[in-house]
N, C-alpha and C. Protein backbone atom coordinates (compact mmCIF):
# COMPACT_ATOMS: atom_id res chain seq x y z
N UNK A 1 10.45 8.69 -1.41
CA UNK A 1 11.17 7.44 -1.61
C UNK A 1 11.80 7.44 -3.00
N UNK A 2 13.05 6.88 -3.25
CA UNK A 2 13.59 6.75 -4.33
C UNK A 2 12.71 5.40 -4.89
N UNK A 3 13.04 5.48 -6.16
CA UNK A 3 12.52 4.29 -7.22
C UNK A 3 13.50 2.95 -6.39
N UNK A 4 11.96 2.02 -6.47
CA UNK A 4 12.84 0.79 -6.11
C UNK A 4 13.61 0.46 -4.54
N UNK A 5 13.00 1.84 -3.77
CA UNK A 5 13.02 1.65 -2.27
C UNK A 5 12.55 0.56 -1.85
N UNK A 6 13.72 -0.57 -1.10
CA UNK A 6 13.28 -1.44 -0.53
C UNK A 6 11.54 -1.09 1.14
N UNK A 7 12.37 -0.03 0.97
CA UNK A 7 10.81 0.30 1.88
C UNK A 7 9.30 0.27 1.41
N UNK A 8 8.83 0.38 0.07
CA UNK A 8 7.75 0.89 -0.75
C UNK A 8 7.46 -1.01 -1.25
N UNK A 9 8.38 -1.86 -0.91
CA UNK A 9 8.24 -3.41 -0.54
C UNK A 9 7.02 -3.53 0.19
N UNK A 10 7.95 -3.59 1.55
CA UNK A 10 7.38 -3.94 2.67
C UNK A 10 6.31 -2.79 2.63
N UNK A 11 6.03 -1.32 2.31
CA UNK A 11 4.27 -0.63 2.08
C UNK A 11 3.73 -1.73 1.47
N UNK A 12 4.06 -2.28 0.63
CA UNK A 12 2.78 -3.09 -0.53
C UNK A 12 2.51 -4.62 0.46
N UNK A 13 3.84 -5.04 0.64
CA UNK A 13 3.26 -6.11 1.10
C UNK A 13 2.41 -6.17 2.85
N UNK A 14 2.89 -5.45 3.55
CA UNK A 14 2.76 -4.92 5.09
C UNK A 14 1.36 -4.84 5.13
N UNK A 15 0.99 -3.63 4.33
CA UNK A 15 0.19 -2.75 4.69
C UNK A 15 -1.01 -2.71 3.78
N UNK A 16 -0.30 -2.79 2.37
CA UNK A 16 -1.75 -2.49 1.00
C UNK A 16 -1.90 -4.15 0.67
N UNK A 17 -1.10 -5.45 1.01
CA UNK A 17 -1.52 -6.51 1.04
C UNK A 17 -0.99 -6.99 -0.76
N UNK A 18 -0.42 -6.36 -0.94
CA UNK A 18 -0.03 -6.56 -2.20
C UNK A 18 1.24 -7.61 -3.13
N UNK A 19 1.14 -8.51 -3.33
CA UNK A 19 2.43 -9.43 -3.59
C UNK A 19 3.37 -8.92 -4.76
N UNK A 20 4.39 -9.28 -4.59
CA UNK A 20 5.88 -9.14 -5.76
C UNK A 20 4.50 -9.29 -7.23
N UNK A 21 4.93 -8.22 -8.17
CA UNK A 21 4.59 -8.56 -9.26
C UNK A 21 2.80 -8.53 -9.33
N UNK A 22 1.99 -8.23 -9.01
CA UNK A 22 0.61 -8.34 -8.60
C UNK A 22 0.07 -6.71 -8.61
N UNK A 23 -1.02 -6.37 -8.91
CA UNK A 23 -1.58 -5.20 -8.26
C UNK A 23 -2.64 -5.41 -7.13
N UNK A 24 -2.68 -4.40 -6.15
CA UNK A 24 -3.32 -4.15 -5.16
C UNK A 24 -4.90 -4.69 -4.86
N UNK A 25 -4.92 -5.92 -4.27
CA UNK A 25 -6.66 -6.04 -4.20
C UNK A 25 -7.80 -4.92 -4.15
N UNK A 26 -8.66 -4.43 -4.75
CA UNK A 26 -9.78 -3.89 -4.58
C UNK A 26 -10.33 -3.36 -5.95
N UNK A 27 -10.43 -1.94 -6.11
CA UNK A 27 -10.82 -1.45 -7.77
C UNK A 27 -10.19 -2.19 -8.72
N UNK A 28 -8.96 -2.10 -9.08
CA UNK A 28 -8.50 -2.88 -9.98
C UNK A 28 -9.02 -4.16 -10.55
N UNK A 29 -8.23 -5.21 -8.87
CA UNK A 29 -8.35 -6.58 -9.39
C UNK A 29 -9.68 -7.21 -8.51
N UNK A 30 -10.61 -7.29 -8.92
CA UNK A 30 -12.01 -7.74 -8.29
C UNK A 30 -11.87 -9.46 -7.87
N UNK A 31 -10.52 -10.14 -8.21
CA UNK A 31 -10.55 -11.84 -7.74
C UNK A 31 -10.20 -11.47 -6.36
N UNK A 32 -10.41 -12.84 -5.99
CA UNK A 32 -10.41 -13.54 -4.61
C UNK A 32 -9.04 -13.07 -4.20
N UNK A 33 -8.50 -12.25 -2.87
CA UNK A 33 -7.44 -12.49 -2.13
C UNK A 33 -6.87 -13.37 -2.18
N UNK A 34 -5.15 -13.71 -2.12
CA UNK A 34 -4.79 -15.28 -2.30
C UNK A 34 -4.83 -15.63 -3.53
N UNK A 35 -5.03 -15.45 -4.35
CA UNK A 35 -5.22 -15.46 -5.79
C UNK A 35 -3.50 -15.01 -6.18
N UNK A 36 -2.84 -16.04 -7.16
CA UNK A 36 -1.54 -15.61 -7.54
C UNK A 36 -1.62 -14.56 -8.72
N UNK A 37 -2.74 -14.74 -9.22
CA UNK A 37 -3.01 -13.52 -10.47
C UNK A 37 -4.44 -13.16 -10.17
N UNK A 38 -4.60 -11.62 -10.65
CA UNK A 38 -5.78 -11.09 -10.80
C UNK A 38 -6.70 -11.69 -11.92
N UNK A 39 -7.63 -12.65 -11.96
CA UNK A 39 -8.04 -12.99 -12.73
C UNK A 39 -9.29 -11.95 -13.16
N UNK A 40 -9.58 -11.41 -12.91
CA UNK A 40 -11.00 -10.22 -12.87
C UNK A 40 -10.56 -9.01 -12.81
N UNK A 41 -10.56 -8.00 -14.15
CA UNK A 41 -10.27 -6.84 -13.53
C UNK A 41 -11.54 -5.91 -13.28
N UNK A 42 -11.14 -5.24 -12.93
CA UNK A 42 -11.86 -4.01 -13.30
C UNK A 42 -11.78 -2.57 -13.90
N UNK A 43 -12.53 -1.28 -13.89
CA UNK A 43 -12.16 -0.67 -14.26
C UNK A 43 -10.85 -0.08 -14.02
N UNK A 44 -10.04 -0.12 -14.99
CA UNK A 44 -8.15 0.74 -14.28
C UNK A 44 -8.49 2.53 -14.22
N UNK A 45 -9.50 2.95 -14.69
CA UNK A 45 -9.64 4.60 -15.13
C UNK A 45 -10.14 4.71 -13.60
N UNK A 46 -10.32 3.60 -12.41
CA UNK A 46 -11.53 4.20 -11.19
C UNK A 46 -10.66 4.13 -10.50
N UNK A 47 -10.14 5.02 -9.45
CA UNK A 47 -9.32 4.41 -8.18
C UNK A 47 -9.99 4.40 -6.95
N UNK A 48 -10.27 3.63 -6.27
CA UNK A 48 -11.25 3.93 -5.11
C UNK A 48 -10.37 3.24 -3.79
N UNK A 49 -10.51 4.31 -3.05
CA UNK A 49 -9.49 3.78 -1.76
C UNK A 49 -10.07 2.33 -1.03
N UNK A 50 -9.35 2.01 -0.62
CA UNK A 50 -9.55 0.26 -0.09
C UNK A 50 -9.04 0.18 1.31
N UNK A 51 -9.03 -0.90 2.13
CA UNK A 51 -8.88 -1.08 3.36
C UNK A 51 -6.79 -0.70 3.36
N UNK A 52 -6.26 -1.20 2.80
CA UNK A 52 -5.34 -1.02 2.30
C UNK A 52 -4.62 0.66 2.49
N UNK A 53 -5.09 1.07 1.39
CA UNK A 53 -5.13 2.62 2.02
C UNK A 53 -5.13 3.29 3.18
N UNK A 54 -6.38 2.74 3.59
CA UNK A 54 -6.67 3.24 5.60
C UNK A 54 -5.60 2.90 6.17
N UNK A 55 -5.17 1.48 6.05
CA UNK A 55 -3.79 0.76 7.25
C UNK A 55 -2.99 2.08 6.39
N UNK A 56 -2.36 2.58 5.33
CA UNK A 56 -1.27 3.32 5.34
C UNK A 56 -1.63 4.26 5.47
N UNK A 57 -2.93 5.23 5.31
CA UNK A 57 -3.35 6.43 6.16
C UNK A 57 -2.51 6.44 7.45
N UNK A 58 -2.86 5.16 8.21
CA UNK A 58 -2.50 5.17 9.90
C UNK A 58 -1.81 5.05 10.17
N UNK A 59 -0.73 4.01 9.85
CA UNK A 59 0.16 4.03 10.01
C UNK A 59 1.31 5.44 9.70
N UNK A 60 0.75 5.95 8.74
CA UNK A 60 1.66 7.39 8.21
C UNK A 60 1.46 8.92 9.25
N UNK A 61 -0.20 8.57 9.55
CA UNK A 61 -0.74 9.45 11.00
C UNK A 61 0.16 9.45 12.39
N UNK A 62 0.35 7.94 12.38
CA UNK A 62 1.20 7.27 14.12
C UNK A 62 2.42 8.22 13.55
N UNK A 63 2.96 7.63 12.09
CA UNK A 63 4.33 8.23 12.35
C UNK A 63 4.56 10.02 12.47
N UNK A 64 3.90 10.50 12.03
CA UNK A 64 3.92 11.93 11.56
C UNK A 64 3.86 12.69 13.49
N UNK A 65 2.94 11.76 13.75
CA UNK A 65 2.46 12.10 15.03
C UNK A 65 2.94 12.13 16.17
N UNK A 66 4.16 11.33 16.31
CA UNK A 66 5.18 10.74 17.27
C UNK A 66 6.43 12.04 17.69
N UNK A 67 5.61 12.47 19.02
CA UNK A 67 6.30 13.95 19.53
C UNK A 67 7.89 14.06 19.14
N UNK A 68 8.62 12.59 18.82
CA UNK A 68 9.84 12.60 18.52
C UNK A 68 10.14 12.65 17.19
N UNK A 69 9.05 12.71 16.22
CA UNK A 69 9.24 12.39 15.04
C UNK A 69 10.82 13.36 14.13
N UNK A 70 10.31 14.63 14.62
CA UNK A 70 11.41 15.69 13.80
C UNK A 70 12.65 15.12 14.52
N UNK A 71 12.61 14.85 15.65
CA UNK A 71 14.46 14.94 16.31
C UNK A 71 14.66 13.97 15.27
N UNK A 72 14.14 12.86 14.84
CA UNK A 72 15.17 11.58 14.09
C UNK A 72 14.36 11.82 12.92
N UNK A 73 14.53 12.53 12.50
CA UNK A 73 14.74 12.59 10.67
C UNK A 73 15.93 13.33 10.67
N UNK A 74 16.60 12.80 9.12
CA UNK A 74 17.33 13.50 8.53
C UNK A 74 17.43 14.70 7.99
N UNK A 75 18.28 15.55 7.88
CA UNK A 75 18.22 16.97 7.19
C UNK A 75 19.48 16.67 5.94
């Protein structure tokens, strides 16, 4: 993805649950979901995968996986 792909949007918000301007619920920001700011952080040096992750694991699995996948990509 290029910088600023409107697609890498809709990843954060879709999939990792993540709002405009916000980082990603889990290691990071330890507040409540729904929360307009992370009020709690946590450690930033830990990254630990989150539910978040899994949905774009799978979703990236379905796509990779889809017997049609190569005919419709670009070259």
């Amino acid at each position: 993805f290029q910088q600023d792909d409107p697609v890498l949007d809709l990843i954060d918000q879709k999939i990792l649950g993540r709002s405009p301007g916000s980082v990603v619920p889990g290691g990071w920001c330890l507040g409540e979901p729904g929360n307009s700011t992370c009020l709690t952080w946590g450690d930033a040096s830990i990254l630990r995968p989150g539910t978040g992750s899994q949905r774009l694991e799978k979703a990236i699995v379905e796509l990779l996986s889809n017997g049609t996948f190569r005919s419709r990509q670009c070259i």
